[in-house]
Protein backbone atom coordinates (compact mmCIF):
# COMPACT_ATOMS: atom_id res chain seq x y z
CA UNK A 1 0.00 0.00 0.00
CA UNK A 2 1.38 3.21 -0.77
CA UNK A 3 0.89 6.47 1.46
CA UNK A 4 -0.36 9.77 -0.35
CA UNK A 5 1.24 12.34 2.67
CA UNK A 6 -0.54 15.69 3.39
CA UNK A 7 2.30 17.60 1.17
CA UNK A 8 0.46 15.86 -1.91
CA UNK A 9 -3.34 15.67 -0.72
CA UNK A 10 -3.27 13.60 2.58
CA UNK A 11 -6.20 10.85 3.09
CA UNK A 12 -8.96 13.96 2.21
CA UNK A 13 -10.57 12.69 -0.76
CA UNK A 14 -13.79 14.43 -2.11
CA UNK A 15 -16.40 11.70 -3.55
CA UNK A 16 -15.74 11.57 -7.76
CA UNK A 17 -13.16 14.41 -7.76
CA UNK A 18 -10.05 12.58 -6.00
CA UNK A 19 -8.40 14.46 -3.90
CA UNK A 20 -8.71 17.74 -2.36
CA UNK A 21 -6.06 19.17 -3.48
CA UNK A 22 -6.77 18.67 -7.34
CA UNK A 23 -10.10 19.94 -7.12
CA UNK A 24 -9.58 23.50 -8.17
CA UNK A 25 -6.31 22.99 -10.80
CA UNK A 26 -6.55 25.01 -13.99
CA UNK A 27 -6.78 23.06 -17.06
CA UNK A 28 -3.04 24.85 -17.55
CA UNK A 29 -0.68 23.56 -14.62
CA UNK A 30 2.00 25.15 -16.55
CA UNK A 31 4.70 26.98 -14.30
CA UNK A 32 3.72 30.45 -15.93
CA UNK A 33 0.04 30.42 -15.32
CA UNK A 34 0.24 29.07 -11.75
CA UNK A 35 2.73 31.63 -10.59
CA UNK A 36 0.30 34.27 -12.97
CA UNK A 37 -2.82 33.23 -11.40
CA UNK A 38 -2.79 31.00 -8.87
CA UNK A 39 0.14 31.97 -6.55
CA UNK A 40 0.28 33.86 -3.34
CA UNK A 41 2.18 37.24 -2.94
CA UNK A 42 2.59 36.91 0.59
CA UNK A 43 4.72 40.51 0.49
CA UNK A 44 5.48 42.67 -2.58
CA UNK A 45 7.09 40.82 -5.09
CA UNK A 46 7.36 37.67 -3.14
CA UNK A 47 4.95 34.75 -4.79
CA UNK A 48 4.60 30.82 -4.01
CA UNK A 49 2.67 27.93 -5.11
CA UNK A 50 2.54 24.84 -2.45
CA UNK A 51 1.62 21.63 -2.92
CA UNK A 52 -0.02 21.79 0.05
CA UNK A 53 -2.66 23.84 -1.25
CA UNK A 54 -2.81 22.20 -4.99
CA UNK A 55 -0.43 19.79 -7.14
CA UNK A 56 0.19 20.76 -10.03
CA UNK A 57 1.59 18.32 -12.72
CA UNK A 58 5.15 20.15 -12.31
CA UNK A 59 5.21 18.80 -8.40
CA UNK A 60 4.90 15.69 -6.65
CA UNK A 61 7.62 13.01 -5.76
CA UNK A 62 11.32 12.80 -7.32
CA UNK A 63 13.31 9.37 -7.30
CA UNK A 64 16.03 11.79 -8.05
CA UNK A 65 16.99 15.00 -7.55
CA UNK A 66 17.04 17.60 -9.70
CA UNK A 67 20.21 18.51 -11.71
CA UNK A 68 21.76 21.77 -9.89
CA UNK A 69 19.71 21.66 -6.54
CA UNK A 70 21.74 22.51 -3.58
CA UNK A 71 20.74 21.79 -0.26
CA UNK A 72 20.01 24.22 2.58
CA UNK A 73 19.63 22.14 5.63
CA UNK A 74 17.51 19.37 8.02
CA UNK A 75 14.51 19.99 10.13
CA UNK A 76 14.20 18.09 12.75
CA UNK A 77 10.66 17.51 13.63
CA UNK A 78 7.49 15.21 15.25
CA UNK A 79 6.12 13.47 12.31
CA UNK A 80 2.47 14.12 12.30
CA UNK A 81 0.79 12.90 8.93
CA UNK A 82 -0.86 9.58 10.51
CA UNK A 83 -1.43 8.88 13.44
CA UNK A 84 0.54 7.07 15.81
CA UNK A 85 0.20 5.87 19.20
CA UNK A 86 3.40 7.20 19.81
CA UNK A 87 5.00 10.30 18.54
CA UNK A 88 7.76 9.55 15.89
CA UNK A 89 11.07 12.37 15.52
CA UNK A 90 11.64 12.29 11.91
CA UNK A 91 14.63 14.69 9.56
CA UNK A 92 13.49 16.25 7.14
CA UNK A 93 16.13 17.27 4.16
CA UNK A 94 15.46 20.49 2.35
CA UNK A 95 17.04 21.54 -1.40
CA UNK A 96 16.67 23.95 -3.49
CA UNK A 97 17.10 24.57 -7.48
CA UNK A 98 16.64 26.92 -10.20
CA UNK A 99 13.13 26.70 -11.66
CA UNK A 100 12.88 27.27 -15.70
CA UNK A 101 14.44 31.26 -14.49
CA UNK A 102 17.18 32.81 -12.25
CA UNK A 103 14.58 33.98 -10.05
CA UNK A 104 11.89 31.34 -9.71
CA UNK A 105 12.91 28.38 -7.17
CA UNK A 106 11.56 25.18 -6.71
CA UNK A 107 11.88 23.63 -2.85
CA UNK A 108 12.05 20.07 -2.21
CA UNK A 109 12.10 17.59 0.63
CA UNK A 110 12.69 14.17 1.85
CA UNK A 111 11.74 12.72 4.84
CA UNK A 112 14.46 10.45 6.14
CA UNK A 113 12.89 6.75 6.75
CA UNK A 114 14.17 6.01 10.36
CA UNK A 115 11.93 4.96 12.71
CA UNK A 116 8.71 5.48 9.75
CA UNK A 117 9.75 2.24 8.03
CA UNK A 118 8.34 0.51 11.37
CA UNK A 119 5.05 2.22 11.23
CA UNK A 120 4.92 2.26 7.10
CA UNK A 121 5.23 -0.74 4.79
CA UNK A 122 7.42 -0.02 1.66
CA UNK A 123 7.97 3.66 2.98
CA UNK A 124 10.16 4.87 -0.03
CA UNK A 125 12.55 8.68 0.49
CA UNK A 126 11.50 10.38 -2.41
CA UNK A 127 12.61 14.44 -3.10
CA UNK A 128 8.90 15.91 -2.77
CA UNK A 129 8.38 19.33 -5.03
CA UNK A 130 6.42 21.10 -2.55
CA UNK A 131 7.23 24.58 -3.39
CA UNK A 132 7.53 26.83 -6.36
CA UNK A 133 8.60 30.65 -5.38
CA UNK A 134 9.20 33.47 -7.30
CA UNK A 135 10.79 36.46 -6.54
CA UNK A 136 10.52 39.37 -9.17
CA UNK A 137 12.88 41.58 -9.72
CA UNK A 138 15.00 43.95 -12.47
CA UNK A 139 18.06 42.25 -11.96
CA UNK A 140 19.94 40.15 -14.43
CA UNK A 141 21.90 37.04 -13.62
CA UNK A 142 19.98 36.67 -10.57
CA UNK A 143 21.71 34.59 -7.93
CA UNK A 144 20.59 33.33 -4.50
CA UNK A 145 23.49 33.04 -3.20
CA UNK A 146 23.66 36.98 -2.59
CA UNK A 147 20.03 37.12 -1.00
CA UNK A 148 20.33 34.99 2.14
CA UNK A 149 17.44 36.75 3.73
CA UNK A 150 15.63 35.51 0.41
CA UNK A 151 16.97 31.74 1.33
CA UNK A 152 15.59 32.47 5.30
CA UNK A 153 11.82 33.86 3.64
CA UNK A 154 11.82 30.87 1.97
CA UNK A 155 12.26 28.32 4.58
CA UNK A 156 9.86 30.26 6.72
CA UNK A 157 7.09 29.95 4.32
CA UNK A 158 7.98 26.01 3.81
CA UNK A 159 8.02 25.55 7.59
CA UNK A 160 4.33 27.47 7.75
CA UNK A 161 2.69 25.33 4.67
CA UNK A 162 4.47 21.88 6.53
CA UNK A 163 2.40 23.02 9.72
CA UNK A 164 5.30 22.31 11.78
CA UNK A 165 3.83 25.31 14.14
CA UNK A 166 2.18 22.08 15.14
CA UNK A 167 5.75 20.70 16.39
CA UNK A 168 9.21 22.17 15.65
CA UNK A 169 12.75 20.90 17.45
CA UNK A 170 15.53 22.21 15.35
CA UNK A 171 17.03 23.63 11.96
CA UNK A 172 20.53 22.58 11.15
CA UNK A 173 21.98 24.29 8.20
CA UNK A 174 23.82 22.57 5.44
CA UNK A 175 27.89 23.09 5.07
CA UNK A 176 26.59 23.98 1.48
CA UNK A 177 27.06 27.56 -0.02
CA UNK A 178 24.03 28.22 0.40
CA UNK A 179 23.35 26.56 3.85
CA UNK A 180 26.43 29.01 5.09
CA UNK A 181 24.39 31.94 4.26
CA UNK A 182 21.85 31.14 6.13
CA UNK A 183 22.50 33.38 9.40
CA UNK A 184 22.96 32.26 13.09
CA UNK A 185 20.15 34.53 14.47
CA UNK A 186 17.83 33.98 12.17
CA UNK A 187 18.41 29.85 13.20
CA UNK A 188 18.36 31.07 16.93
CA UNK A 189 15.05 32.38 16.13
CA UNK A 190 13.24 30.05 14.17
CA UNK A 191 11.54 27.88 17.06
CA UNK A 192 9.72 31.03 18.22
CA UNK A 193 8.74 32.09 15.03
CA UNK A 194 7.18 28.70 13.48
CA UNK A 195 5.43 28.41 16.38
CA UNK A 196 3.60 32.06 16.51
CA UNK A 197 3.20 31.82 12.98
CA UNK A 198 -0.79 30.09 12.66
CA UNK A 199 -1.75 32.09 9.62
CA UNK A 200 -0.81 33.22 6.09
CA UNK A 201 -1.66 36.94 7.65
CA UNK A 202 0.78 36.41 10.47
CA UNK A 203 3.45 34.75 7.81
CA UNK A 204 2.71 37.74 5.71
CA UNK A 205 3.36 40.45 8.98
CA UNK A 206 6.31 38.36 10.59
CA UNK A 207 8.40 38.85 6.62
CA UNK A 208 7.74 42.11 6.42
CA UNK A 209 8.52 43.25 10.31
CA UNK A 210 11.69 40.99 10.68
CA UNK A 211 13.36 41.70 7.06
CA UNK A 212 13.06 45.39 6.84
């Protein structure tokens, strides 16, 4: 039996129309028309798509990674898609790549097996798409690696749409380039933050008061 997790749907399926989250998908899933009209701009000029919310044919689950993709760090976290009698710690890996332009990323992760292969038959890692983000701009040969408070907006709004205000332990940055941009405060004050954050309006506030 294989598991459909929450990132792609969860167990909520709506009678003759699959699952919830492919209810409302545009007859175009194309990259351009979801971030055109069916992305969020949580702030000015800052857009996602989430699985979470809707897959469309662009995400779901990777045997492999993509080409380029670096990685930014672990989460280390209660695993909360089923439910257990007893609460499972589970790391979760998160990467990054280039998505069709210099400025639109695509955010994957993989949840490490560990102690889930006891509690899930034929649980398989897989690199989950589970975010597309795009961050306009006017300037030419865009590169992350400069914006690292860019890299820290973008793990906030993966921890909100993972709901891990619903359980957080730790963030460990990668010894990537781009994990060692990723600041020591802003890691120092990520436990408070994912857990005060509840709401896209509160996600929205938090980016725009801490990154001035």
């Amino acid at each position: 039996m294989k598991y459909l997790f929450s990132r792609f749907g969860g167990h909520a399926l709506i009678i003759g129309k699959g699952k919830a989250s492919d209810e409302n998908l545009p007859e175009d899933q194309s990259l351009d028309n979801m971030l055109d009209n069916h992305s969020t701009e949580i702030i000015k000029n800052l857009f996602y798509c989430s699985s979470y919310d809707m897959v469309p044919e662009y995400m779901g689950a990777y045997k492999n990674l993509e080409k380029g993709a670096g990685k930014l760090g672990d989460v280390y976290h209660p695993f909360y898609e089923f439910s257990f009698q007893h609460e499972i710690n589970v790391v979760t890996s998160v990467y990054i790549a280039k998505h069709s332009f210099n400025n639109v990323f695509a955010v994957f992760i993989k949840t490490e097996k560990s102690e889930l292969r006891y509690f899930i038959d034929n649980y398989e890692e897989t690199y989950d798409y589970v975010l597309t983000v795009f961050y306009r701009n006017n300037i030419d040969k865009f590169n992350l690696k400069e914006h690292p408070k860019l890299i820290e907006k973008i793990l906030l709004i993966l921890f909100f749409k993972m709901d891990l205000q619903y359980g957080f332990n730790e963030f460990v940055p990668s010894r990537t380039y781009l994990g060692k941009r990723i600041s020591s405060e802003f890691v120092s004050s990520l436990e408070e933050a994912v857990k005060a954050i509840t709401n896209e309006d509160e996600l929205s506030a938090y980016l725009k008061n801490e990154f001035n």
